[in-house]
PDB file of N, CA and C in Angstrom:
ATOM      1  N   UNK A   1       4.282  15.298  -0.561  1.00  0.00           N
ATOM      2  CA  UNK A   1       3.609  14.050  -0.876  1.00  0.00           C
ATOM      3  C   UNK A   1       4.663  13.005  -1.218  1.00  0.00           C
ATOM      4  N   UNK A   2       4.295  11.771  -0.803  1.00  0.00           N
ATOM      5  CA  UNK A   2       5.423  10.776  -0.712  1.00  0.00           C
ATOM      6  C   UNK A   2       5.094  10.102  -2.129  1.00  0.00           C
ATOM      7  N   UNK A   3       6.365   9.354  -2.678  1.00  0.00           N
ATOM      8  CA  UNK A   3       6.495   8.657  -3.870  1.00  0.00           C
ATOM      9  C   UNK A   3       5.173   7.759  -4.157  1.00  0.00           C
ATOM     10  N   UNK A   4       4.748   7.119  -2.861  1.00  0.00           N
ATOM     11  CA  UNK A   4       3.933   6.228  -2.925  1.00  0.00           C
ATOM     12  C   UNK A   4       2.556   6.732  -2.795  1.00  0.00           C
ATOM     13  N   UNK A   5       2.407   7.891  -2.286  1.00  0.00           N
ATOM     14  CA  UNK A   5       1.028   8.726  -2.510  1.00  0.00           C
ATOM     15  C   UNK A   5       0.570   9.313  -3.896  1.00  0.00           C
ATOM     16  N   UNK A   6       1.910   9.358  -4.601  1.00  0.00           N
ATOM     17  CA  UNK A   6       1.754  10.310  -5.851  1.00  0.00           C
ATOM     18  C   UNK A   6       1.469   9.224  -6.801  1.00  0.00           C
ATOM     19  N   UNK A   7       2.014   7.988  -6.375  1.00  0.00           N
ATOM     20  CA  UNK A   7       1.655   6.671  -7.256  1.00  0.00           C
ATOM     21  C   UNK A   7      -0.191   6.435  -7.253  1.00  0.00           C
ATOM     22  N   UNK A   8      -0.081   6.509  -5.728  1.00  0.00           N
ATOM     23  CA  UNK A   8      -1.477   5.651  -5.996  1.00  0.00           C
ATOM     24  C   UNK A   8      -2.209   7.089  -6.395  1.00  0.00           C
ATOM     25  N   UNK A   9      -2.306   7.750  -6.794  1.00  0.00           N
ATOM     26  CA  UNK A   9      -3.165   9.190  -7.474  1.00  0.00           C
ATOM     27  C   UNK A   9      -3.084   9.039  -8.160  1.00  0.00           C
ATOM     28  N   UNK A  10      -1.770   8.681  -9.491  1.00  0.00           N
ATOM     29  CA  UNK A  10      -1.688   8.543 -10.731  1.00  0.00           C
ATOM     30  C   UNK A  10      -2.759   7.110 -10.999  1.00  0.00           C
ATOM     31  N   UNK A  11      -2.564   5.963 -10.020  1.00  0.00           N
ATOM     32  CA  UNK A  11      -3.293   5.145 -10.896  1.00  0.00           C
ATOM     33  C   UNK A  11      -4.646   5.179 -10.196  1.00  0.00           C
ATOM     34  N   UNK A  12      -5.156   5.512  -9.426  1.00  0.00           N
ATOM     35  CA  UNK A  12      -6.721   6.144  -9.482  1.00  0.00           C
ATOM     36  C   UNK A  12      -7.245   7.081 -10.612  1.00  0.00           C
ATOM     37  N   UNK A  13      -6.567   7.608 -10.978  1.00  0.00           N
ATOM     38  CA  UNK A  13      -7.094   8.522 -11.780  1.00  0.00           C
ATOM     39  C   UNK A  13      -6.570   7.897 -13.055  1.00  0.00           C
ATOM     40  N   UNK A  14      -6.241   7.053 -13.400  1.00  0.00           N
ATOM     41  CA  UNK A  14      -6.125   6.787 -14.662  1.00  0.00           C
ATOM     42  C   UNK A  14      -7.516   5.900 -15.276  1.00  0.00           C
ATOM     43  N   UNK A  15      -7.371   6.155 -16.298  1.00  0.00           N
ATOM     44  CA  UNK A  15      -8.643   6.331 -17.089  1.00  0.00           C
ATOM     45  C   UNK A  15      -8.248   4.725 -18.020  1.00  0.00           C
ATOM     46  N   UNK A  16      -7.342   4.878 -18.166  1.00  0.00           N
ATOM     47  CA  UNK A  16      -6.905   3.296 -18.868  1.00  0.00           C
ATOM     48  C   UNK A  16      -7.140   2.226 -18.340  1.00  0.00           C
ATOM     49  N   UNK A  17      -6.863   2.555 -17.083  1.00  0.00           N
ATOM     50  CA  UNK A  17      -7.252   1.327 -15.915  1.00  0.00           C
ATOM     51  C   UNK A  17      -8.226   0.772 -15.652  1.00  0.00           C
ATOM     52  N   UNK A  18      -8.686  -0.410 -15.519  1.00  0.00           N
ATOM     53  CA  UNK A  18     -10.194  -0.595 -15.116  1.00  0.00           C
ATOM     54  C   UNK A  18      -9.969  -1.047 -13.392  1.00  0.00           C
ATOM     55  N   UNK A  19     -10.906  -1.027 -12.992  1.00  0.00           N
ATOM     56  CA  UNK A  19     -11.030  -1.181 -11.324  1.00  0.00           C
ATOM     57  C   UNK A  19     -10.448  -2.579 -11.121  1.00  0.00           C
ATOM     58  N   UNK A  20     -10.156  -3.414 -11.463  1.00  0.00           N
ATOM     59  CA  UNK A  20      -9.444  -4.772 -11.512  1.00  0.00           C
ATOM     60  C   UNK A  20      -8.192  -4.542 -11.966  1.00  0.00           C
ATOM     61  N   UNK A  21      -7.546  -3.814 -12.858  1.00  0.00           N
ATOM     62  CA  UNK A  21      -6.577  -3.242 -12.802  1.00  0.00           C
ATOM     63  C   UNK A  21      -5.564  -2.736 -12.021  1.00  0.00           C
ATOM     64  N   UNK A  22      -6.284  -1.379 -11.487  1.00  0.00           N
ATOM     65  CA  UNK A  22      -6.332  -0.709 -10.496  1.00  0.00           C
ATOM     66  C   UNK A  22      -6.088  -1.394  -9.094  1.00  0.00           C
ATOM     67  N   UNK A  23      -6.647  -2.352  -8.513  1.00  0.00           N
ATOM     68  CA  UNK A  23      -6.857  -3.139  -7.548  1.00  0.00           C
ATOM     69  C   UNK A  23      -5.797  -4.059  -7.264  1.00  0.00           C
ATOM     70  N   UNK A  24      -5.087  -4.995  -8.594  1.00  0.00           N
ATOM     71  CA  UNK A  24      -3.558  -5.364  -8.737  1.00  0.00           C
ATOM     72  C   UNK A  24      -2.663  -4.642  -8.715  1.00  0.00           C
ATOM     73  N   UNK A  25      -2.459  -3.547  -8.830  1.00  0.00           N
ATOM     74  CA  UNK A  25      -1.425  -2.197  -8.676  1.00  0.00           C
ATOM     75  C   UNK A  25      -1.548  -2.139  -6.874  1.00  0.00           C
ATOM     76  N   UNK A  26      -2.709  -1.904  -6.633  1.00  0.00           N
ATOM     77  CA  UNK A  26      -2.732  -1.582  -5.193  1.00  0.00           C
ATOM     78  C   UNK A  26      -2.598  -2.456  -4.271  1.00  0.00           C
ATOM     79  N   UNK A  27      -2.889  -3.624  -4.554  1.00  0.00           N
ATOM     80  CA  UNK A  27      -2.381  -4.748  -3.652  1.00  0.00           C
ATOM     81  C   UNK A  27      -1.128  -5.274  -3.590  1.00  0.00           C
ATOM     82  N   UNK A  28      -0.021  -5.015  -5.085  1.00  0.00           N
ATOM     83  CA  UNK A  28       0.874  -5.316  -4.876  1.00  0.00           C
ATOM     84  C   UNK A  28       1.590  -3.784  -4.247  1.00  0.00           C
ATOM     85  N   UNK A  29       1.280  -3.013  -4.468  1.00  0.00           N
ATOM     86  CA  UNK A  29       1.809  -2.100  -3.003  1.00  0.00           C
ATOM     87  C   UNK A  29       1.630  -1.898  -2.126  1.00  0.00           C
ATOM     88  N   UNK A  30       0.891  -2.653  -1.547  1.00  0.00           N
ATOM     89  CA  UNK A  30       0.368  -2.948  -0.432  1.00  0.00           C
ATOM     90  C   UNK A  30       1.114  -4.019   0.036  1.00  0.00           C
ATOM     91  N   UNK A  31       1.146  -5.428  -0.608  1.00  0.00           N
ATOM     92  CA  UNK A  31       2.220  -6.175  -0.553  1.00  0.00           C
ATOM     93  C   UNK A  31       3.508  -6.571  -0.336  1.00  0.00           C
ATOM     94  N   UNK A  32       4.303  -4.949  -1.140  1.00  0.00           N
ATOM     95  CA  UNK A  32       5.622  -4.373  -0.866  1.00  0.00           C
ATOM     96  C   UNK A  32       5.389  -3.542   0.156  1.00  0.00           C
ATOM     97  N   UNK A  33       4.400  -2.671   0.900  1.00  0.00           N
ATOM     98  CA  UNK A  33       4.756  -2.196   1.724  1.00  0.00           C
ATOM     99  C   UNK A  33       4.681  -3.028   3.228  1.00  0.00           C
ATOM    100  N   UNK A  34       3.603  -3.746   3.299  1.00  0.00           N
ATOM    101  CA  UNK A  34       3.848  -4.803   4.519  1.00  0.00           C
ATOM    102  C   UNK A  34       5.306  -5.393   4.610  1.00  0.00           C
ATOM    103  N   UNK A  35       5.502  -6.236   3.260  1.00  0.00           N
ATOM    104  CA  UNK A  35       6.710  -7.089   3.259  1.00  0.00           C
ATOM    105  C   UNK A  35       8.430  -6.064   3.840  1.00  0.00           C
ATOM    106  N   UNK A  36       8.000  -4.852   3.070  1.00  0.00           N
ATOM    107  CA  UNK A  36       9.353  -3.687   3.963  1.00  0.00           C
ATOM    108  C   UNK A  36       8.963  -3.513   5.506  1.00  0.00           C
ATOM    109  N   UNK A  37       7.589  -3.519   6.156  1.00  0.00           N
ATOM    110  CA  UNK A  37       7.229  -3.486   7.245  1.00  0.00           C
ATOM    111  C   UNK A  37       8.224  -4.767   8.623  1.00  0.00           C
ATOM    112  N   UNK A  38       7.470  -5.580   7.992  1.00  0.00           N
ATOM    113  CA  UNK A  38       7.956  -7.019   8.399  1.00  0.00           C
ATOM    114  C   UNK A  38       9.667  -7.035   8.594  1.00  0.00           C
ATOM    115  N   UNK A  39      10.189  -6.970   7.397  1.00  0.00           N
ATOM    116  CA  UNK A  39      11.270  -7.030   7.300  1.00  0.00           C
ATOM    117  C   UNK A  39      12.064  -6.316   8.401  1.00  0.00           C
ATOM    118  N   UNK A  40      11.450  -4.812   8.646  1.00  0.00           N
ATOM    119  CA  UNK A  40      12.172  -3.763   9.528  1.00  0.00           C
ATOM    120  C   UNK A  40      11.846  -4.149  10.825  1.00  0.00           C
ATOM    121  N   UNK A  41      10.558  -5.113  11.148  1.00  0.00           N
ATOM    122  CA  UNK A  41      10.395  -5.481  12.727  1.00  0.00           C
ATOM    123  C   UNK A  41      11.635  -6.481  12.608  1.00  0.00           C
ATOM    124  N   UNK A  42      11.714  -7.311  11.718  1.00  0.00           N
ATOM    125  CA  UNK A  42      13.801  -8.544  12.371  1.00  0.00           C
ATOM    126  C   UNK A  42      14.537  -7.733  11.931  1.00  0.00           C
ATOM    127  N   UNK A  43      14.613  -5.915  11.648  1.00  0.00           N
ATOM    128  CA  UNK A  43      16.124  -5.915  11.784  1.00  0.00           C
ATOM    129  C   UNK A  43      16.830  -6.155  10.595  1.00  0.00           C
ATOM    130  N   UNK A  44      16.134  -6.480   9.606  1.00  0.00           N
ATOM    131  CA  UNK A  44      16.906  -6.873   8.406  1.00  0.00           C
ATOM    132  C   UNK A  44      16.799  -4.981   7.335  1.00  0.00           C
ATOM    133  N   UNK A  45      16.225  -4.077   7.750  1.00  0.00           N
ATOM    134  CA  UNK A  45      16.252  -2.898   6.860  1.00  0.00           C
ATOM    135  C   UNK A  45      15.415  -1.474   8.087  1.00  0.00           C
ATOM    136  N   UNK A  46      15.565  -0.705   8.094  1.00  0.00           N
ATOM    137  CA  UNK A  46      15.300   0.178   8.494  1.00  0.00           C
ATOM    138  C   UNK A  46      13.973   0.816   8.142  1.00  0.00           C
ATOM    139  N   UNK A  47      13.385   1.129   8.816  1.00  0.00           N
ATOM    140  CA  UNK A  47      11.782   1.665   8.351  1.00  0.00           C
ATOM    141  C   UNK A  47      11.930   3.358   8.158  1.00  0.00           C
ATOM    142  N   UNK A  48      11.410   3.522   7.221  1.00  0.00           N
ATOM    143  CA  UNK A  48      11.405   4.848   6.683  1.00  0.00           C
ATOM    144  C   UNK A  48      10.353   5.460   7.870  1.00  0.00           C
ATOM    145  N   UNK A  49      10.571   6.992   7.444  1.00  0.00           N
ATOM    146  CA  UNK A  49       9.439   7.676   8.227  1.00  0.00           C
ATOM    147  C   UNK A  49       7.977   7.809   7.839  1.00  0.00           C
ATOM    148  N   UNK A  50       7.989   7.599   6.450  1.00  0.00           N
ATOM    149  CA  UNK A  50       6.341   7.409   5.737  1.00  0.00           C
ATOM    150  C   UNK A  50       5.568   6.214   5.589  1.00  0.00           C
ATOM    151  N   UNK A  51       6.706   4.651   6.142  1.00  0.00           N
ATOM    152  CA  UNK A  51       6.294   3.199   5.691  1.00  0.00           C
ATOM    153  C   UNK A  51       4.778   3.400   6.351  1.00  0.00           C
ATOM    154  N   UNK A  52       4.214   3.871   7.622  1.00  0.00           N
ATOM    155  CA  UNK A  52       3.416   3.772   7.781  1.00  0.00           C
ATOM    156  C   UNK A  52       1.990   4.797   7.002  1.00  0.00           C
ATOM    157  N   UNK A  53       2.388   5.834   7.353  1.00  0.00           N
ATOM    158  CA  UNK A  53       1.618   6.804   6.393  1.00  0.00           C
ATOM    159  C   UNK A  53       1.611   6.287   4.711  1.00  0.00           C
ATOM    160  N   UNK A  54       2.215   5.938   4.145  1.00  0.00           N
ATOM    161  CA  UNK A  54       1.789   4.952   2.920  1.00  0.00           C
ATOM    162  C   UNK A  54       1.231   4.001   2.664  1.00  0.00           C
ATOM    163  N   UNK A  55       1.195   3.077   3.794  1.00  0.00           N
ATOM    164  CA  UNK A  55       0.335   1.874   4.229  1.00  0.00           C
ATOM    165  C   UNK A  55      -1.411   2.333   4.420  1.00  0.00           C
ATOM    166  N   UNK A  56      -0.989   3.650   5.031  1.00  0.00           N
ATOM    167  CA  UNK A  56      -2.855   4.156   5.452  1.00  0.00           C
ATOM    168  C   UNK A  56      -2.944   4.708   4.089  1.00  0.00           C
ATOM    169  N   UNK A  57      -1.922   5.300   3.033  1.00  0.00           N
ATOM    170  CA  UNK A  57      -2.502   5.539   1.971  1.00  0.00           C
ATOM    171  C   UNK A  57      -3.479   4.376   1.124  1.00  0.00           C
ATOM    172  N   UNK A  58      -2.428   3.456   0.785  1.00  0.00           N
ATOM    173  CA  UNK A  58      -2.857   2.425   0.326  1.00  0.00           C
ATOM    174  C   UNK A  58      -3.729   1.854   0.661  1.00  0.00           C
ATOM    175  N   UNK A  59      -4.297   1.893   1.881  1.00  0.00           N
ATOM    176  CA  UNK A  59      -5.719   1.058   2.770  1.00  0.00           C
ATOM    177  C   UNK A  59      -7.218   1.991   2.045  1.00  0.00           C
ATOM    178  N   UNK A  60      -6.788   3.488   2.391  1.00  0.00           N
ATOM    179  CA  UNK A  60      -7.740   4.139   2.040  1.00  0.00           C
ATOM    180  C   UNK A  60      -8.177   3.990   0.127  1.00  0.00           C
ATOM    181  N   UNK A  61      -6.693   3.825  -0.903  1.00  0.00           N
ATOM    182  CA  UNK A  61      -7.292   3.428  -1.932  1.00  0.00           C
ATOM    183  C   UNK A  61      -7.938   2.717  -2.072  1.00  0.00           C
ATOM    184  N   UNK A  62      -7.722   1.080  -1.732  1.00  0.00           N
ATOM    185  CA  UNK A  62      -8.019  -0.164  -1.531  1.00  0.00           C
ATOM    186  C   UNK A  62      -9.911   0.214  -1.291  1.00  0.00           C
ATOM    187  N   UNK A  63     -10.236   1.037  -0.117  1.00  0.00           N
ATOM    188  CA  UNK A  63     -11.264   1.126   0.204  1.00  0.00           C
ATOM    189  C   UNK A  63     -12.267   1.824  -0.501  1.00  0.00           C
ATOM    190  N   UNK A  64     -11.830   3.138  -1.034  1.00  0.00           N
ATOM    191  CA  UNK A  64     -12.517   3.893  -2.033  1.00  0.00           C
ATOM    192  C   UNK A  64     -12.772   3.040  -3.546  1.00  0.00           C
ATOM    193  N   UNK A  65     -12.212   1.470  -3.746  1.00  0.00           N
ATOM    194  CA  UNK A  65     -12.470   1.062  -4.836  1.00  0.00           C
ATOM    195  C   UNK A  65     -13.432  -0.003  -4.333  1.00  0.00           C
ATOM    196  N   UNK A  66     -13.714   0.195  -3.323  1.00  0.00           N
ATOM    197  CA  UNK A  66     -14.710  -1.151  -2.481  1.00  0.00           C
ATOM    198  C   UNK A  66     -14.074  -2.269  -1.795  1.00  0.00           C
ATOM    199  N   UNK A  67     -12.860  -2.114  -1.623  1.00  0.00           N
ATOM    200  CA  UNK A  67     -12.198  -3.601  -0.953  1.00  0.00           C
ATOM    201  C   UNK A  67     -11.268  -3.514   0.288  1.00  0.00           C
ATOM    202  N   UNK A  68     -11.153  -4.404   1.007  1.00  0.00           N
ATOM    203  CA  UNK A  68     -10.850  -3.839   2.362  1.00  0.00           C
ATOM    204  C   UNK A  68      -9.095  -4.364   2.133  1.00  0.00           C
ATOM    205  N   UNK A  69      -8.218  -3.455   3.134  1.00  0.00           N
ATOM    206  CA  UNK A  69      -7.034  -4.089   3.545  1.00  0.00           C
ATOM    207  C   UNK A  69      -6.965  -5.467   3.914  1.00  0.00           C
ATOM    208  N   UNK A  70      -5.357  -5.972   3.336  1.00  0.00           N
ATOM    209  CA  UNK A  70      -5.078  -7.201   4.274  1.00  0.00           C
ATOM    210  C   UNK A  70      -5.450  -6.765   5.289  1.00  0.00           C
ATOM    211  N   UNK A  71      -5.650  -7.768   6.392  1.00  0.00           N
ATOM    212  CA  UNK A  71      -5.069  -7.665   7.786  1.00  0.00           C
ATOM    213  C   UNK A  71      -3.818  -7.282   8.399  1.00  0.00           C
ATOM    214  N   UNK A  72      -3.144  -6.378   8.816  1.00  0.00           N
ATOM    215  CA  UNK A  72      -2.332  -6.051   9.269  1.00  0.00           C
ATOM    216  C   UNK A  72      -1.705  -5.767  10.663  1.00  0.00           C
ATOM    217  N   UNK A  73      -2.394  -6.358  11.028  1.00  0.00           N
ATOM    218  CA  UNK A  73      -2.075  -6.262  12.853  1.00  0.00           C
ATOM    219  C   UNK A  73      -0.681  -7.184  12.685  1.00  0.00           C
ATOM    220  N   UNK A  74      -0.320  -7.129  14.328  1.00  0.00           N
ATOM    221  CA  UNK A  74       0.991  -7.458  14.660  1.00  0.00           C
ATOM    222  C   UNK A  74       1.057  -8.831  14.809  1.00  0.00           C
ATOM    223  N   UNK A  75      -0.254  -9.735  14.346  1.00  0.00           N
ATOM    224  CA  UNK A  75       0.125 -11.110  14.114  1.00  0.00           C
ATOM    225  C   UNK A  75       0.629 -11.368  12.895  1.00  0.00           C
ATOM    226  N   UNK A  76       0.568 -10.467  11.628  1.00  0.00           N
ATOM    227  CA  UNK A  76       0.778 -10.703  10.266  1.00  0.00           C
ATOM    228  C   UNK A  76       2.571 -10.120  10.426  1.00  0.00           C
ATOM    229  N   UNK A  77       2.742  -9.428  11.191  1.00  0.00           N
ATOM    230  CA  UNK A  77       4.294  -9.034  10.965  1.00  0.00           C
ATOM    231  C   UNK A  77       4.944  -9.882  11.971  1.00  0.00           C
TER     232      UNK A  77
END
Protein backbone atom coordinates (compact mmCIF):
# COMPACT_ATOMS: atom_id res chain seq x y z
CA UNK A 1 0.00 0.00 0.00
CA UNK A 2 1.31 3.33 -1.12
CA UNK A 3 2.08 6.35 1.30
CA UNK A 4 -0.83 8.05 -0.14
CA UNK A 5 -3.33 5.15 0.27
CA UNK A 6 -2.35 4.65 3.87
CA UNK A 7 -2.98 8.48 4.25
CA UNK A 8 -6.24 8.67 2.92
CA UNK A 9 -7.37 5.47 5.36
CA UNK A 10 -5.99 7.18 8.26
CA UNK A 11 -8.08 10.23 7.58
CA UNK A 12 -11.33 8.41 6.65
CA UNK A 13 -11.33 6.72 9.51
CA UNK A 14 -10.61 9.29 11.78
CA UNK A 15 -13.15 10.03 14.11
CA UNK A 16 -11.87 13.65 14.93
CA UNK A 17 -12.52 14.67 11.57
CA UNK A 18 -15.72 15.87 10.43
CA UNK A 19 -16.66 15.28 6.66
CA UNK A 20 -15.62 18.97 5.80
CA UNK A 21 -12.55 18.27 7.32
CA UNK A 22 -11.95 15.27 5.77
CA UNK A 23 -12.85 16.70 2.30
CA UNK A 24 -9.91 19.61 2.70
CA UNK A 25 -7.33 16.88 3.39
CA UNK A 26 -8.56 15.16 0.26
CA UNK A 27 -8.69 17.81 -2.09
CA UNK A 28 -5.55 19.14 -1.21
CA UNK A 29 -4.16 15.70 -2.20
CA UNK A 30 -5.73 15.60 -4.83
CA UNK A 31 -4.37 18.97 -5.67
CA UNK A 32 -0.74 17.82 -5.04
CA UNK A 33 -1.29 14.92 -6.91
CA UNK A 34 -2.60 16.51 -10.26
CA UNK A 35 -0.10 19.43 -9.79
CA UNK A 36 3.02 16.38 -9.68
CA UNK A 37 0.92 14.99 -12.69
CA UNK A 38 1.11 18.14 -14.78
CA UNK A 39 4.39 18.92 -13.88
CA UNK A 40 5.75 15.33 -15.19
CA UNK A 41 3.72 15.85 -18.64
CA UNK A 42 6.64 19.34 -19.28
CA UNK A 43 9.33 17.32 -18.12
CA UNK A 44 9.98 19.26 -15.16
CA UNK A 45 9.94 15.81 -12.58
CA UNK A 46 9.44 12.30 -13.28
CA UNK A 47 6.18 10.43 -12.58
CA UNK A 48 6.29 7.80 -10.11
CA UNK A 49 4.76 4.41 -10.74
CA UNK A 50 1.67 4.91 -8.27
CA UNK A 51 1.00 8.92 -9.35
CA UNK A 52 -1.78 7.40 -11.08
CA UNK A 53 -3.09 4.64 -8.84
CA UNK A 54 -3.18 7.37 -6.01
CA UNK A 55 -5.08 9.74 -8.02
CA UNK A 56 -7.90 6.79 -8.44
CA UNK A 57 -7.32 6.47 -4.73
CA UNK A 58 -8.13 9.83 -3.97
CA UNK A 59 -11.18 10.06 -6.55
CA UNK A 60 -12.71 7.04 -4.93
CA UNK A 61 -12.35 8.86 -1.32
CA UNK A 62 -13.60 12.07 -2.63
CA UNK A 63 -16.63 9.92 -3.80
CA UNK A 64 -17.44 7.71 -0.85
CA UNK A 65 -17.80 11.18 1.09
CA UNK A 66 -20.36 12.33 -1.67
CA UNK A 67 -18.25 14.60 -3.91
CA UNK A 68 -16.97 14.11 -7.23
CA UNK A 69 -13.25 14.57 -8.62
CA UNK A 70 -11.78 17.61 -10.24
CA UNK A 71 -11.86 17.09 -13.75
CA UNK A 72 -8.93 15.54 -14.87
CA UNK A 73 -8.73 14.80 -18.39
CA UNK A 74 -5.89 15.88 -20.59
CA UNK A 75 -7.28 19.38 -21.00
CA UNK A 76 -6.55 20.13 -17.22
CA UNK A 77 -2.83 18.85 -17.61
Amino acid sequence: MSHIKRQIVTILTNDELDDGQKLEVLRQLEADSLSKERSATEGMTPVDGDDGEDLKAIEQALRRLGHEPVEAGANSL
